[in-house]
N, C-alpha and C. Protein backbone atom coordinates (compact mmCIF):
# COMPACT_ATOMS: atom_id res chain seq x y z
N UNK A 1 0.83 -1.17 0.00
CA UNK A 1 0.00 0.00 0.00
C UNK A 1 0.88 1.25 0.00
N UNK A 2 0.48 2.03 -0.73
CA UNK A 2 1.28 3.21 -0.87
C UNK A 2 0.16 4.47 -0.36
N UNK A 3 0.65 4.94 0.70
CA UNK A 3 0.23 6.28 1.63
C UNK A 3 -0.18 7.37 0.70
N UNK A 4 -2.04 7.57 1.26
CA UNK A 4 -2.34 8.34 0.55
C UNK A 4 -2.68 8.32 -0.75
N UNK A 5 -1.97 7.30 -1.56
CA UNK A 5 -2.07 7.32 -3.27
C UNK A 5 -3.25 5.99 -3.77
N UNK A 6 -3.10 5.12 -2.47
CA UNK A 6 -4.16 3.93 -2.70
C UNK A 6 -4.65 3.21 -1.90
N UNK A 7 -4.34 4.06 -0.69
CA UNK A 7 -4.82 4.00 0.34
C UNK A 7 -4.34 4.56 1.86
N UNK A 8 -5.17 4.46 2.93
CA UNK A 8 -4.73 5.10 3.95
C UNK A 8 -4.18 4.49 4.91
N UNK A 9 -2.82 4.88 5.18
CA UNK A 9 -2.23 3.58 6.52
C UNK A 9 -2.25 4.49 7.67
N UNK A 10 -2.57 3.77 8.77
CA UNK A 10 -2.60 4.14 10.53
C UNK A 10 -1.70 3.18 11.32
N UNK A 11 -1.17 3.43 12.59
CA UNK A 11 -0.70 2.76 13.10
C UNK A 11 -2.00 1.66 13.67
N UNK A 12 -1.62 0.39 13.95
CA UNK A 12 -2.83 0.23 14.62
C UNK A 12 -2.85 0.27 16.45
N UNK A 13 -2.22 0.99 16.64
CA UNK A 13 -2.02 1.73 17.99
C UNK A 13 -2.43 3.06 18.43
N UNK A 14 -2.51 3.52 17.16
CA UNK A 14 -3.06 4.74 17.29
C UNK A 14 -4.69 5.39 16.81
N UNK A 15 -6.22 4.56 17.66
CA UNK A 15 -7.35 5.07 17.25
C UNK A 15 -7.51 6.44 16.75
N UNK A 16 -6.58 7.41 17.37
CA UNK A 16 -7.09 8.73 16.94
C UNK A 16 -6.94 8.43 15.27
N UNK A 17 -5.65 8.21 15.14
CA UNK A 17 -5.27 8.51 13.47
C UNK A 17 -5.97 7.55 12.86
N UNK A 18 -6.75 6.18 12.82
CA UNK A 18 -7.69 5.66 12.33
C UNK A 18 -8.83 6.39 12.02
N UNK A 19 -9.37 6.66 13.19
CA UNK A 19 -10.42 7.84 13.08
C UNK A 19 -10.51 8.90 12.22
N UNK A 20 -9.00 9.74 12.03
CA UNK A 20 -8.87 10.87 11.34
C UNK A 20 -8.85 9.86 9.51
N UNK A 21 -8.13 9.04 9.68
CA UNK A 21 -8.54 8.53 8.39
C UNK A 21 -9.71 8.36 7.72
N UNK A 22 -10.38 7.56 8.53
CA UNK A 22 -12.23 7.01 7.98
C UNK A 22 -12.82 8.35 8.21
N UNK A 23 -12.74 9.37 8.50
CA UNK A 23 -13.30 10.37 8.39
C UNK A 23 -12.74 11.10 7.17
N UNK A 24 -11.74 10.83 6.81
CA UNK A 24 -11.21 11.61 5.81
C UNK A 24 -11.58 11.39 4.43
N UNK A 25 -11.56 9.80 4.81
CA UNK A 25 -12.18 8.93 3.53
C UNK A 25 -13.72 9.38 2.95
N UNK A 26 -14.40 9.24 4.24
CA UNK A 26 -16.02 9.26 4.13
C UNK A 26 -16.67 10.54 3.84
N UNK A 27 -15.32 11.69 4.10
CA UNK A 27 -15.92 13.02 3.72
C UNK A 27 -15.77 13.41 2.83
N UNK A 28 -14.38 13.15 2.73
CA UNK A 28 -13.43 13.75 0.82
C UNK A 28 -13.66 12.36 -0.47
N UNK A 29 -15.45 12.86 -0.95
CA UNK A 29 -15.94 12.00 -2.06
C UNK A 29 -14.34 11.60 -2.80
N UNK A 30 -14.30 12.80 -3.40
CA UNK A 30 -13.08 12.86 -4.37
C UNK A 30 -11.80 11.84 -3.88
N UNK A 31 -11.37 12.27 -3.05
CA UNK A 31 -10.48 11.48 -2.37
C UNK A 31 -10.33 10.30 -2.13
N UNK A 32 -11.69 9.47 -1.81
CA UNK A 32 -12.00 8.07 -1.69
C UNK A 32 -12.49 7.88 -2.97
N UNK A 33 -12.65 8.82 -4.14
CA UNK A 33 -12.49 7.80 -5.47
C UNK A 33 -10.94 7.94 -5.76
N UNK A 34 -10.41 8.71 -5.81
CA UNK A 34 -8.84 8.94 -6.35
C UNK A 34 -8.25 7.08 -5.67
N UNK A 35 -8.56 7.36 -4.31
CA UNK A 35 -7.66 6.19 -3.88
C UNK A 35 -8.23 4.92 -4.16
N UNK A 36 -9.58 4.31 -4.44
CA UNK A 36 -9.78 3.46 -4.85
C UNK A 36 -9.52 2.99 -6.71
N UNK A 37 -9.49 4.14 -7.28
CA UNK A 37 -9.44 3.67 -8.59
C UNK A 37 -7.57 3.64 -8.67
N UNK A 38 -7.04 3.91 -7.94
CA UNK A 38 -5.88 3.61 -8.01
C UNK A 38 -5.54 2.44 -7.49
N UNK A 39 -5.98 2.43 -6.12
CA UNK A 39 -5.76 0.81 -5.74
C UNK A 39 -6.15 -0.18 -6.51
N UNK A 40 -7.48 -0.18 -7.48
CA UNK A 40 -7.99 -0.79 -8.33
C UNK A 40 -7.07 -1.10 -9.54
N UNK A 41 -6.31 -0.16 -10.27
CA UNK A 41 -5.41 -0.38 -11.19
C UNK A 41 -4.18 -1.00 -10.25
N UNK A 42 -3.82 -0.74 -9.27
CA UNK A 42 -2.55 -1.16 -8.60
C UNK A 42 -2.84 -2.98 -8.61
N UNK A 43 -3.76 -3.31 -8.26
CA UNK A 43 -4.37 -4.58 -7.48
C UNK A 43 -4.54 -5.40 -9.12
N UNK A 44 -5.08 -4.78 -10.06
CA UNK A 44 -5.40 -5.81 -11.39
C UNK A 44 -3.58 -5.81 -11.96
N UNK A 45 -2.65 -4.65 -11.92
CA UNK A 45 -1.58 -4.88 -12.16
C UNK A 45 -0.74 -6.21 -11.40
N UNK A 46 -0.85 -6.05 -10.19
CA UNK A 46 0.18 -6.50 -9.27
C UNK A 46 -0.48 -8.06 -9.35
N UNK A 47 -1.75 -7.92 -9.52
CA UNK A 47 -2.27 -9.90 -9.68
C UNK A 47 -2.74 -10.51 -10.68
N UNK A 48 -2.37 -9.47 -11.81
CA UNK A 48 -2.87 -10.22 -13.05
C UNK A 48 -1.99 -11.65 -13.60
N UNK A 49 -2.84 -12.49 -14.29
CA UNK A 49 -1.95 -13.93 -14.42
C UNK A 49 -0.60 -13.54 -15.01
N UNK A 50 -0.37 -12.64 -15.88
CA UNK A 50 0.80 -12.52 -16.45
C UNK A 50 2.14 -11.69 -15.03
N UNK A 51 1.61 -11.03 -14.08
CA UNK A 51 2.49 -10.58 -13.26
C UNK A 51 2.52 -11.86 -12.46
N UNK A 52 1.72 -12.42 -12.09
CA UNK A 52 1.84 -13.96 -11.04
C UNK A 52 2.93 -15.13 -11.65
N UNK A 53 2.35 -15.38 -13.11
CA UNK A 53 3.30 -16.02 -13.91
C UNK A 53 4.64 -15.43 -13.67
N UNK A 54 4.78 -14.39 -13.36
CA UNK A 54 6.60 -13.98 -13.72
C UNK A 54 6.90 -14.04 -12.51
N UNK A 55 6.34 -13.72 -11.32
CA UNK A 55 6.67 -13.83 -9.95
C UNK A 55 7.12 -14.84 -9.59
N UNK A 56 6.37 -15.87 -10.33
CA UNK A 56 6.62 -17.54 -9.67
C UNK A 56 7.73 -17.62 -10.68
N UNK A 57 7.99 -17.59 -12.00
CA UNK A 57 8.74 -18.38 -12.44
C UNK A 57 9.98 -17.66 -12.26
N UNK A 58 9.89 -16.38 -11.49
CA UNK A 58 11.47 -15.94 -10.76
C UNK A 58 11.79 -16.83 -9.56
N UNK A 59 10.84 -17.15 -8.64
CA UNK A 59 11.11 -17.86 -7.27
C UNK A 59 11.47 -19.15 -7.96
N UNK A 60 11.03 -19.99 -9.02
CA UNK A 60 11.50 -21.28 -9.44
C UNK A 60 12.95 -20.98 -10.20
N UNK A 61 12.75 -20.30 -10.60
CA UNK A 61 14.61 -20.05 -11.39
C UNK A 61 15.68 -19.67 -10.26
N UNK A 62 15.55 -18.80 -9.37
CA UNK A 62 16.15 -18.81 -8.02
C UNK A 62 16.15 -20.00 -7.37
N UNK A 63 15.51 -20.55 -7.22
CA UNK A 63 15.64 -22.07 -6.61
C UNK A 63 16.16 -23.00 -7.30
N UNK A 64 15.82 -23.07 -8.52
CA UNK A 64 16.94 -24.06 -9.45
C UNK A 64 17.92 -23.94 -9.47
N UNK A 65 18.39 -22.15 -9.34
CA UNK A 65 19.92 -21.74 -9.32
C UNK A 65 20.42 -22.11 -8.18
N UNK A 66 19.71 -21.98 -7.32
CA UNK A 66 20.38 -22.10 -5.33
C UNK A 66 20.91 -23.52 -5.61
N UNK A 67 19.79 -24.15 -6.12
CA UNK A 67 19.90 -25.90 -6.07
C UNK A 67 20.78 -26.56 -7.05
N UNK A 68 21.12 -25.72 -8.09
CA UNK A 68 22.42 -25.98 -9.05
C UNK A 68 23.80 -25.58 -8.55
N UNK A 69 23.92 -24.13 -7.89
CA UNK A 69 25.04 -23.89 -7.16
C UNK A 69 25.10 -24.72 -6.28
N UNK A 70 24.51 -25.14 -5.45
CA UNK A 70 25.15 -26.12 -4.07
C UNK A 70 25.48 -27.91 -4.67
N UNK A 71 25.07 -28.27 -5.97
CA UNK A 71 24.95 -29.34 -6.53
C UNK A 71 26.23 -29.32 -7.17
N UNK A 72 26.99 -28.54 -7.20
CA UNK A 72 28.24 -27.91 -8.56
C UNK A 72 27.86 -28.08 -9.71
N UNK A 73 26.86 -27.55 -10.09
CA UNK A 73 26.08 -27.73 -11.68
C UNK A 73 26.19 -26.19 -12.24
N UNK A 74 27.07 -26.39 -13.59
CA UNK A 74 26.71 -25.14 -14.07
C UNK A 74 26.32 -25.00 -15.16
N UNK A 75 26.37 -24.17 -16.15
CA UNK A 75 25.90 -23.85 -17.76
C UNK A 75 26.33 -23.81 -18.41
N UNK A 76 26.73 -25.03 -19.44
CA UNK A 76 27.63 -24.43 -20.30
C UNK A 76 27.52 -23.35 -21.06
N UNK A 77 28.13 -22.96 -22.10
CA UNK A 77 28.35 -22.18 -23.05
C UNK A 77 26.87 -22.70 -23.84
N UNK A 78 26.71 -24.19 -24.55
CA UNK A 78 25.40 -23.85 -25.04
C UNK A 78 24.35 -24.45 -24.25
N UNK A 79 24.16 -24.06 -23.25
CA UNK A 79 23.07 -23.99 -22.66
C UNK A 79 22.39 -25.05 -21.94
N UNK A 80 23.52 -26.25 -22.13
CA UNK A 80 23.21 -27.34 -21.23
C UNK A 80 24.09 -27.59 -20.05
N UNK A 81 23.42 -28.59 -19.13
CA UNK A 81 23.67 -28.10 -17.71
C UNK A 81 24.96 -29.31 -17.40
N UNK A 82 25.71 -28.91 -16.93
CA UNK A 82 27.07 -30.16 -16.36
C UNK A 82 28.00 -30.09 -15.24
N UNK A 83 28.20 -31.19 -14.79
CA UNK A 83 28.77 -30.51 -14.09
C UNK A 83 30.18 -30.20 -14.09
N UNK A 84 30.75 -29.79 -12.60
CA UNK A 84 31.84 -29.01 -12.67
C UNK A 84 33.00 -30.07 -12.68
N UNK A 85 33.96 -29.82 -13.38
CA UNK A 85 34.97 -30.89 -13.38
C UNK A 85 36.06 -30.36 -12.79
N UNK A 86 36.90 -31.00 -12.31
CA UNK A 86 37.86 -30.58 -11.47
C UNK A 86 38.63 -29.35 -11.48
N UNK A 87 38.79 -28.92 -13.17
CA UNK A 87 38.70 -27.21 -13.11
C UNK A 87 37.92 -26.58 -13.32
N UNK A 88 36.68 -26.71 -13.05
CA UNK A 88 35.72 -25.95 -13.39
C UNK A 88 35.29 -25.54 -14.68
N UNK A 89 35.34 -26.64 -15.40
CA UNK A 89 35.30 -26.19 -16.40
C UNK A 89 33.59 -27.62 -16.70
């Protein structure tokens, strides 16, 4: 959530500043559309299948890599995987 731009953050320790929020929201029409149609574009960006698709298939390529470095597996030149031979090569 980004302050103000798509929504309103409070501590949650602090009722006053909750308060001053939902009042801020419920009074300033304008304001509570600004921040919802932004959160709205923020939210179809950030979870659309094509951003989810790339999210995951970064955490699986990071993990293949973690799990190839600790394996001594590396890449060759064309693109197939071997491992490391006594010089690293």
């Amino acid at each position: 959530m980004r302050y103000w731009v798509n929504g309103v953050g409070v501590s949650r320790e602090d009722p006053e500043a909750l308060a001053a929020g939902l009042t801020a929201v419920l009074t300033d029409r304008g304001m509570a559309a600004r921040l919802a149609a932004t959160a709205r574009i923020d939210v179809a960006d950030r979870y659309s299948m094509a951003s989810m698709a790339d999210r995951t298939l970064g955490v699986y390529r990071g993990v293949l890599g973690a799990g190839a470095q600790r394996a001594g597996v590396t890449r060759s030149t064309s693109g197939r995987r071997s491992p490391r031979g006594p010089y690293g090569v």
